[in-house]
Protein backbone atom coordinates (compact mmCIF):
# COMPACT_ATOMS: atom_id res chain seq x y z
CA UNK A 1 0.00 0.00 0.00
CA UNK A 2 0.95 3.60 -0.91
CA UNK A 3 2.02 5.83 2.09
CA UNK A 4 -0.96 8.46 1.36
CA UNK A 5 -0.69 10.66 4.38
CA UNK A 6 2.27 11.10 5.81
CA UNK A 7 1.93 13.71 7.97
CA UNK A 8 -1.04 11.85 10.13
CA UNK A 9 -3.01 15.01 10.11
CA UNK A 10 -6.34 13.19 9.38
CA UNK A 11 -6.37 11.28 12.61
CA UNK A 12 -9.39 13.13 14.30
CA UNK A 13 -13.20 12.98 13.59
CA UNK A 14 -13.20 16.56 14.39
CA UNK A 15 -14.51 18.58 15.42
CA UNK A 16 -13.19 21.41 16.65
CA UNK A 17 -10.63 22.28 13.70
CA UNK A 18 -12.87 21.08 11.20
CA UNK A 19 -13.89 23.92 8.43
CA UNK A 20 -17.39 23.75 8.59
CA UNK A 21 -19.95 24.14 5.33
CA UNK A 22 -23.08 26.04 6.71
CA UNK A 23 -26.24 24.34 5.13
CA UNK A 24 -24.68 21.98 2.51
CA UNK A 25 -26.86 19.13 2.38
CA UNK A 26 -24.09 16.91 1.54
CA UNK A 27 -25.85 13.61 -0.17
CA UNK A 28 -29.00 13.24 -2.50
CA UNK A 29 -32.06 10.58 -1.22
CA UNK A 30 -32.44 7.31 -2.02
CA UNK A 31 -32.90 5.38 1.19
CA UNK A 32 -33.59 1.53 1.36
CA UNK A 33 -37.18 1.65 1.96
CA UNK A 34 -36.28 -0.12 5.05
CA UNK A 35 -38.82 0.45 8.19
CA UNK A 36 -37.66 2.07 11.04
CA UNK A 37 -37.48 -0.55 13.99
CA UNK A 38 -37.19 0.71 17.94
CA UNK A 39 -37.50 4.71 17.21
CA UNK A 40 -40.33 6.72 16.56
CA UNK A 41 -40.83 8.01 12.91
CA UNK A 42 -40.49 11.91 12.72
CA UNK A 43 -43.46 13.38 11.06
CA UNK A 44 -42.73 15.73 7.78
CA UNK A 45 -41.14 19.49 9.51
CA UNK A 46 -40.19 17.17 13.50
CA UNK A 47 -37.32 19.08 14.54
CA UNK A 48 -36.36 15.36 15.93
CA UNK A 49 -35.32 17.23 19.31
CA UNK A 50 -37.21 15.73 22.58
CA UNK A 51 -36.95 18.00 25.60
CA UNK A 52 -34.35 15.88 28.31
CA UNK A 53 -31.81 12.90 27.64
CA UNK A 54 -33.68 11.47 30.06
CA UNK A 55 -36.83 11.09 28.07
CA UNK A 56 -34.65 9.08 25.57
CA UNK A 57 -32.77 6.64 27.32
CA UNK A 58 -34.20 4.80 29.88
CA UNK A 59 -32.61 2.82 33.04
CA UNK A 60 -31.91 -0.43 32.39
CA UNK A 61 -34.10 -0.76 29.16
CA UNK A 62 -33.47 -4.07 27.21
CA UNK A 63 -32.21 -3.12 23.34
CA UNK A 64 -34.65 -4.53 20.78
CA UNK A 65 -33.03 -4.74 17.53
CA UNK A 66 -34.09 -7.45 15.81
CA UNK A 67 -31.34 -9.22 14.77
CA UNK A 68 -29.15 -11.43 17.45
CA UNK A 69 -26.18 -8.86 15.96
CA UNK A 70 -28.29 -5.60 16.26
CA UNK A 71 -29.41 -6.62 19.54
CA UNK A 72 -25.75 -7.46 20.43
CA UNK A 73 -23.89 -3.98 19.39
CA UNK A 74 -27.11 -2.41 21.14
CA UNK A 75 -26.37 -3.86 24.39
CA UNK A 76 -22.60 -3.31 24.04
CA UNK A 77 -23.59 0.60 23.32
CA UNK A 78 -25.62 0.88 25.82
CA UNK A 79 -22.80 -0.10 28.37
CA UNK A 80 -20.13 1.98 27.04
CA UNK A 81 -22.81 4.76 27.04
CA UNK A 82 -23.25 4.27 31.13
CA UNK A 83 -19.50 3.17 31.49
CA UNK A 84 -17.89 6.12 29.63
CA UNK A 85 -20.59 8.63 30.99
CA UNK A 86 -19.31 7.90 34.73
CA UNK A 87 -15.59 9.03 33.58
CA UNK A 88 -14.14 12.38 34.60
CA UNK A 89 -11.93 14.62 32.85
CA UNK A 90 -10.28 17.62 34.48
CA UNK A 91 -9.15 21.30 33.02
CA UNK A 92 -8.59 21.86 30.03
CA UNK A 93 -12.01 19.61 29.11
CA UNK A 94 -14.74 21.71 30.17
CA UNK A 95 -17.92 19.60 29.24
CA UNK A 96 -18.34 16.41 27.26
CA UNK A 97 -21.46 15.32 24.98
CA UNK A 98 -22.52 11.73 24.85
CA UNK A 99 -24.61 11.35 22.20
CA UNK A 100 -24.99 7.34 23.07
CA UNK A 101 -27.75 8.85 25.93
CA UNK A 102 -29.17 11.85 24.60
CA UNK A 103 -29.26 10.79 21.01
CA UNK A 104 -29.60 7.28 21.89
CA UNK A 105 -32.98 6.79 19.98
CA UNK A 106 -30.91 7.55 16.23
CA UNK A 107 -28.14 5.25 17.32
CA UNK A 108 -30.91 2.77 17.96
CA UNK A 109 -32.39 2.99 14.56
CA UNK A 110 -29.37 3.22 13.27
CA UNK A 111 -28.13 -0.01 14.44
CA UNK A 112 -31.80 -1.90 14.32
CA UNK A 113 -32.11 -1.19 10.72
CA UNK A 114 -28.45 -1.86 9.20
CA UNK A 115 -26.35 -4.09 12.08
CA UNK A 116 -28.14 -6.81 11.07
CA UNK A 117 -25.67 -10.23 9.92
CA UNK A 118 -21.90 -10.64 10.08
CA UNK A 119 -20.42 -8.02 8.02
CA UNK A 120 -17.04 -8.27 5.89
CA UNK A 121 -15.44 -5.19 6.75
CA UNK A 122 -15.82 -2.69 10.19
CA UNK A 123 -14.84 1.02 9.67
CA UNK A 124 -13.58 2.49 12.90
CA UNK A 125 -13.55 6.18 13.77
CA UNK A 126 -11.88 8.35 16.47
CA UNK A 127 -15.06 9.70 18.42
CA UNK A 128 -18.00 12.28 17.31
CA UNK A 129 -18.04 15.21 15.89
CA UNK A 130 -20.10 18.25 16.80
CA UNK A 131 -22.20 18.32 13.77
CA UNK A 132 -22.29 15.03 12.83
CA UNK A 133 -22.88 12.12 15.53
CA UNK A 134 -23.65 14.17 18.18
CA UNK A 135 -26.42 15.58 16.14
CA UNK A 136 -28.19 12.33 15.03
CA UNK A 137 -26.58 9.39 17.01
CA UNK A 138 -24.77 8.07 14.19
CA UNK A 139 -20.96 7.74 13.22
CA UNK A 140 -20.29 10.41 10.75
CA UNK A 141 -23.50 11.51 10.79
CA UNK A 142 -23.75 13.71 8.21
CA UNK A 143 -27.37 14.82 8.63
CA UNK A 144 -28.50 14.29 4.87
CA UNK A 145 -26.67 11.27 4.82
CA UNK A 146 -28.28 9.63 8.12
CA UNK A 147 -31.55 10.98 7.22
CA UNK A 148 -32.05 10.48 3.48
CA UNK A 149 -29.53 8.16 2.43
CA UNK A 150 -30.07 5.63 5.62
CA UNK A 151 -33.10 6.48 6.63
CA UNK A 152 -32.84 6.95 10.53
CA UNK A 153 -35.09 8.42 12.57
CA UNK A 154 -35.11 9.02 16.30
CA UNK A 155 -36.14 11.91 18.64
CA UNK A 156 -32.81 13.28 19.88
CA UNK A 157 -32.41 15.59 23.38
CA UNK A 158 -29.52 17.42 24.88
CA UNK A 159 -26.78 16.70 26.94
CA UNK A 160 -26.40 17.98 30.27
CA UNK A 161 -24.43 20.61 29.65
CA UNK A 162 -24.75 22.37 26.52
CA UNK A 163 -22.27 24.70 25.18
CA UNK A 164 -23.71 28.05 23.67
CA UNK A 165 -21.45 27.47 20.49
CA UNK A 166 -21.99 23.69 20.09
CA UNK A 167 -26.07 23.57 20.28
CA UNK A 168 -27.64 20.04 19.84
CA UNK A 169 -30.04 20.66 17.20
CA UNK A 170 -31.21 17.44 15.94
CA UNK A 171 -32.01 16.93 12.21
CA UNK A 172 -32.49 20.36 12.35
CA UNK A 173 -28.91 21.20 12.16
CA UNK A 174 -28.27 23.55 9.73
CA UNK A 175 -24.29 22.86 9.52
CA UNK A 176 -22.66 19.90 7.71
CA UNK A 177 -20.45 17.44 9.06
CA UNK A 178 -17.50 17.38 6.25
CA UNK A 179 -16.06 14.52 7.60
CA UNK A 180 -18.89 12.55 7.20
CA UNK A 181 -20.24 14.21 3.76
CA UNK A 182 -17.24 12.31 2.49
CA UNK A 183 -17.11 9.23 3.88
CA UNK A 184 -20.50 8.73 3.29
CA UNK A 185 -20.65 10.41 0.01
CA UNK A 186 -18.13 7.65 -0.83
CA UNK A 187 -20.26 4.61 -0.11
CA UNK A 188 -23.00 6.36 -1.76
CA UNK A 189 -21.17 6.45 -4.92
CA UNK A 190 -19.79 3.47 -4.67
CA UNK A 191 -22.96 1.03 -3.38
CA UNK A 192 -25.96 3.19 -4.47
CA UNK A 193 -28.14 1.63 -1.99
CA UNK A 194 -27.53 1.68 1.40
CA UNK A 195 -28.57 -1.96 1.74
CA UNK A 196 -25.93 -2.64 -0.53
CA UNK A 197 -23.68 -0.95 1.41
CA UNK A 198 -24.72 -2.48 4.89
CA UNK A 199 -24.82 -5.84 3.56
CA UNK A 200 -21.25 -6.29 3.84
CA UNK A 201 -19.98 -3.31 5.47
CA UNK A 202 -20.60 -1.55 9.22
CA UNK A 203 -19.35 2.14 11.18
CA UNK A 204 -18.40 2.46 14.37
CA UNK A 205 -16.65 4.84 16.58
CA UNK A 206 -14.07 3.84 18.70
CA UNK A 207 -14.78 6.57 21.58
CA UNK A 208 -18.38 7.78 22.29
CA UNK A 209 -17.68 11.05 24.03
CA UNK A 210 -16.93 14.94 22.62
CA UNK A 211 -14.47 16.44 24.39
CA UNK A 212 -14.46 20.42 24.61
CA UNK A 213 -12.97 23.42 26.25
CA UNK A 214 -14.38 26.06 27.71
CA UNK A 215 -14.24 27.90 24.45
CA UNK A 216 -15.96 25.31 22.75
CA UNK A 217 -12.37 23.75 21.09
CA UNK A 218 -12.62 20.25 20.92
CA UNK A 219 -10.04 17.96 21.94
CA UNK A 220 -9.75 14.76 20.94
CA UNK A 221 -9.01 11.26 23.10
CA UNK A 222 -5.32 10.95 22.42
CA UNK A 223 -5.27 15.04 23.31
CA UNK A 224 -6.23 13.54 27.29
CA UNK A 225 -4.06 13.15 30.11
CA UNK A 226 -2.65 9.72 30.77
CA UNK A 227 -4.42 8.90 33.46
CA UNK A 228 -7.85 9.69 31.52
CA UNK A 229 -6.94 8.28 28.22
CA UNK A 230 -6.17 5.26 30.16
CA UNK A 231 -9.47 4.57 31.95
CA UNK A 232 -10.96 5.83 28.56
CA UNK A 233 -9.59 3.61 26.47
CA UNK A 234 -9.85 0.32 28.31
CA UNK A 235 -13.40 0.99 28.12
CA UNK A 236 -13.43 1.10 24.27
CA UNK A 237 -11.46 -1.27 23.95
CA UNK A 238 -13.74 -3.97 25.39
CA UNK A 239 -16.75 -2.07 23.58
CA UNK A 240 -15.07 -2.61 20.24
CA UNK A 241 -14.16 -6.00 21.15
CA UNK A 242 -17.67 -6.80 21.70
CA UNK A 243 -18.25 -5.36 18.17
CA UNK A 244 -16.13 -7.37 16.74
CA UNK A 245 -16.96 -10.51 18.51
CA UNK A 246 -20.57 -9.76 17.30
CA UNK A 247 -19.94 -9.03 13.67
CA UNK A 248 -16.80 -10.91 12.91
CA UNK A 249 -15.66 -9.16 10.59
CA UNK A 250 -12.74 -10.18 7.88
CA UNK A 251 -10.92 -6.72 8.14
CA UNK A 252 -11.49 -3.57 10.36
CA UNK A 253 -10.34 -0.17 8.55
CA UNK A 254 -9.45 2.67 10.84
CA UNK A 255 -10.63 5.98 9.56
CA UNK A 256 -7.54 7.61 10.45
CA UNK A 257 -4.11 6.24 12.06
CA UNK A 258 -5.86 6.34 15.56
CA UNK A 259 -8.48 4.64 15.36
CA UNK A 260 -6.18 1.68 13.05
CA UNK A 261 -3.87 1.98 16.36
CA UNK A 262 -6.47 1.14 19.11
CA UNK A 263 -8.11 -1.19 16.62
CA UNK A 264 -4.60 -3.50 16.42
CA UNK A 265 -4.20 -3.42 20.19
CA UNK A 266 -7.81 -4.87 20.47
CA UNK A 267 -7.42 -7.37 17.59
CA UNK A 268 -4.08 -8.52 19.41
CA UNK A 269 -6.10 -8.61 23.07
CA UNK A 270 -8.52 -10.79 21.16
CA UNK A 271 -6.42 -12.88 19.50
CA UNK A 272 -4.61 -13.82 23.21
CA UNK A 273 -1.38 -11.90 22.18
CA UNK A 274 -2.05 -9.21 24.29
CA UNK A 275 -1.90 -5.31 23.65
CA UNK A 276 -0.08 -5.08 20.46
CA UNK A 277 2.77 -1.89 20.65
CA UNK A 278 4.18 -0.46 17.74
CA UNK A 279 7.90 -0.72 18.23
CA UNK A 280 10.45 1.07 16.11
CA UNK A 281 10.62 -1.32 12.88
CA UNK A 282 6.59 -0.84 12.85
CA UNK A 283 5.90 -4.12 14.02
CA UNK A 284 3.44 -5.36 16.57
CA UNK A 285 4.28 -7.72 19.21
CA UNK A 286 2.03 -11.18 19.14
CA UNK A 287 2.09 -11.73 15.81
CA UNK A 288 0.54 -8.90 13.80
CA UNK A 289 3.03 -7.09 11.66
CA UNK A 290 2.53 -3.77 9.21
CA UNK A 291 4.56 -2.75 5.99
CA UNK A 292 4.85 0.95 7.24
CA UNK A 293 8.06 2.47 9.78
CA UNK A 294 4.74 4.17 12.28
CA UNK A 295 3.10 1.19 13.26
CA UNK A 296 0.08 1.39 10.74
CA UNK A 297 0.98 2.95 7.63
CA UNK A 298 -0.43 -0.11 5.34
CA UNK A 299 -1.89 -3.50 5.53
CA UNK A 300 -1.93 -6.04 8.10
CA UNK A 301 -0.91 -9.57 8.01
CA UNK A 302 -2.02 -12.31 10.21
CA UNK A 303 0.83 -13.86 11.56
CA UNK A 304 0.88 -16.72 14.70
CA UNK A 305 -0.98 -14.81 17.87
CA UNK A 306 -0.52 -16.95 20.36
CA UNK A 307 -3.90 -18.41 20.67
CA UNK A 308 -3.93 -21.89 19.13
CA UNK A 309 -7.45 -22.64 20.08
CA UNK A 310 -8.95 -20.98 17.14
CA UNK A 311 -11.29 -18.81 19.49
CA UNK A 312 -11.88 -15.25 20.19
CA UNK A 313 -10.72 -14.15 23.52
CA UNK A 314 -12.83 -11.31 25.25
CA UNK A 315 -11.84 -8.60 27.77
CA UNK A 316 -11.52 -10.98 30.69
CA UNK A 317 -9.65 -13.38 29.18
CA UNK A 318 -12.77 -16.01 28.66
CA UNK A 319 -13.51 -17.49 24.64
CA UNK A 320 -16.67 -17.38 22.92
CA UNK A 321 -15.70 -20.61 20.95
CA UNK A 322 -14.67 -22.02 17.49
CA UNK A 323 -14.87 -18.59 16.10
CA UNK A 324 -13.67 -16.84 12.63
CA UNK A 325 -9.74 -15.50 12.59
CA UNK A 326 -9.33 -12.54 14.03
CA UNK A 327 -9.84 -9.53 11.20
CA UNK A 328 -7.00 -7.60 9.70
CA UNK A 329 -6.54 -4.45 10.47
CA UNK A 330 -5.80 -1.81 7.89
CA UNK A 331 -6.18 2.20 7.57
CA UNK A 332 -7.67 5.10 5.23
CA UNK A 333 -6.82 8.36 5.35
CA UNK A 334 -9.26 10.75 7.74
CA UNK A 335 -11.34 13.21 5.70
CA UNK A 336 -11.23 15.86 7.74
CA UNK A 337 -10.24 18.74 5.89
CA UNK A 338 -8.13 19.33 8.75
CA UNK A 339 -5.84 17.37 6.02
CA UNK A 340 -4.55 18.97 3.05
CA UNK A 341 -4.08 15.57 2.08
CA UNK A 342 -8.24 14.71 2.14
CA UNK A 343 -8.40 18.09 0.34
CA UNK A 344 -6.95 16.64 -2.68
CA UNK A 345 -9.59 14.23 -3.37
CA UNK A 346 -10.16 11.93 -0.22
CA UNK A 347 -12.11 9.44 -1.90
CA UNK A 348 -9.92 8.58 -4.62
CA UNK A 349 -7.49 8.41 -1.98
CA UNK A 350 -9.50 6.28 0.48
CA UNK A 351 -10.62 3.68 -2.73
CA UNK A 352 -6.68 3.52 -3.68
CA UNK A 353 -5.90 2.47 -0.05
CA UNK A 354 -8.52 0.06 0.00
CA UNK A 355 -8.03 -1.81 -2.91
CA UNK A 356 -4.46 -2.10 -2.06
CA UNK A 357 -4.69 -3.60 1.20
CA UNK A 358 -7.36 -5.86 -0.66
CA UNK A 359 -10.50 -4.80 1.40
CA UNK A 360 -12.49 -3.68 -1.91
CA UNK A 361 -11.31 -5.01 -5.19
């Protein structure tokens, strides 16, 4: 694989360095036709906005997705949602948004109508961005995208603390997420049909939170002190282990070198060889190795893990089984336009990466 960006700017689903488009509606229709399952349907001019988190997300609710995969990734959500929402972060963060509670109802959909099945491949972002997931619940969530293209729906409320220059609007958001306008534009172009798309494919985000000063700057996860990237990051980790152990996916692309980063530490935990670290030749102890000098920069190869037993190892150490091989982990290029690089035509970019690590062909 082609090093594409070398300077790693694209590593943040962001946020608060992200030039914004105001009103840009981003993707044409052409939803699925799907129904909406576990989220009420917005009527024609619903602002999609209910008026407390609280109304939304509901103590010890049980998920009902549909599918024994849906209904998995809900559950898994729903404890990193109450998991990550208990962590603290001191000065600089001022406030953090968790759109897993107060937008939990367009997650919901989200995963109830298109988590359904194993999928091939598992994109993995960083963690929201102001006017994308935390408006509608969704990764990337571009809101003509998630609206039009998907066909989500979900009353969405407000976190506990709001900042004045980060409002939670809803579907009524009149900015664009340009991060998401791409990425989604991509698979769009590509599929057609989001069905198409979801048949074989699935987003996540490796963090759930938005971080943000008291000016409104966001920060991102690997922007936290130790201590608090630490306690934040074992908790994704066994969230996006559960992912994975529910979808079993073949290979898990990291939007970004981040998210690739945390998702070869996980894939190593899984596979019994422990956290991989990137050492100085760019390869990762327990087996899994990468053709580029920082760790990620290109594909991954299986190589011998440690775990003869040909099961998937969770978070405390216990299998699930005879299960699939643990997925290879590769990377795209984040189109942020943070990143000169995505300026130049991210999605030529992103395809070119993908065919060459042999994730689309």
């Amino acid at each position: 694989m082609s090093e594409i960006d070398q300077t790693g700017a694209g590593d943040m689903e962001s946020a608060g360095s992200e030039m914004l488009e105001e009103g840009d509606s981003g993707l044409a229709g052409g939803g699925s036709g799907r129904s909406p399952a576990g989220s009420e349907v917005l009527e024609e001019g619903d602002s999609g906005r209910s008026p407390a988190s609280s109304e939304v997300l509901e103590e010890g609710g049980q998920p009902d997705g549909g599918s024994p995969e849906a209904v998995a990734l809900l559950t898994a959500a729903r404890k990193l949602a109450t998991v990550a929402g208990k962590l603290h972060f001191a000065d600089p963060v001022a406030m953090t948004y968790n759109p897993l509670e107060y937008a939990w109802e367009g997650h919901a959909d989200y995963v109830s109508r298109w988590g359904a099945g194993q999928k091939r491949v598992v994109f993995l972002g960083m963690n929201p961005g102001p006017f994308g997931m935390a408006q509608t619940g969704v990764p990337f969530g571009e809101i003509a995208a998630v609206r039009d293209w998907m066909g989500v729906r979900g009353r969405i409320g407000h976190p506990p603390q709001e900042h004045p220059k980060r409002p939670v609007q809803g579907f009524a958001c009149p900015k664009s997420e340009v991060s998401g306008r791409r990425l989604w534009g991509l698979m769009q172009q590509r599929f057609g049909d989001a069905g198409e798309f979801f048949r074989d494919h699935f987003v996540v985000n490796y963090c759930p939170l938005i971080f943000m000063e008291a000016s409104s700057r966001n920060r991102t996860p690997n922007q936290l002190k130790k201590p608090e990237r630490e306690a934040l990051f074992a908790v994704c980790d066994q969230h996006l282990q559960s992912v994975l152990m529910a979808l079993q996916p073949e290979w898990v692309v990291g939007v970004g070198k981040f998210a690739a980063e945390r998702a070869a530490r996980v894939v190593q935990a899984m596979a019994g060889g422990g956290a991989g670290r990137a050492n100085s030749t760019g390869n990762f102890a327990g087996g899994e190795t990468y053709s580029a000098g920082d760790g990620i920069g290109g594909t991954a190869t299986r190589g011998s893990a440690g775990d003869t037993t040909g099961a998937a190892r969770a978070a405390d150490g216990t299998t699930s089984g005879p299960a699939a091989a643990v997925p290879r982990v590769t990377w795209v290029l984040h189109p942020s336009p943070a990143s000169p690089h995505a300026n130049r035509g991210w999605a030529e970019a992103a395809v070119r990466q993908l065919v060459d690590a042999g994730v689309w062909v």
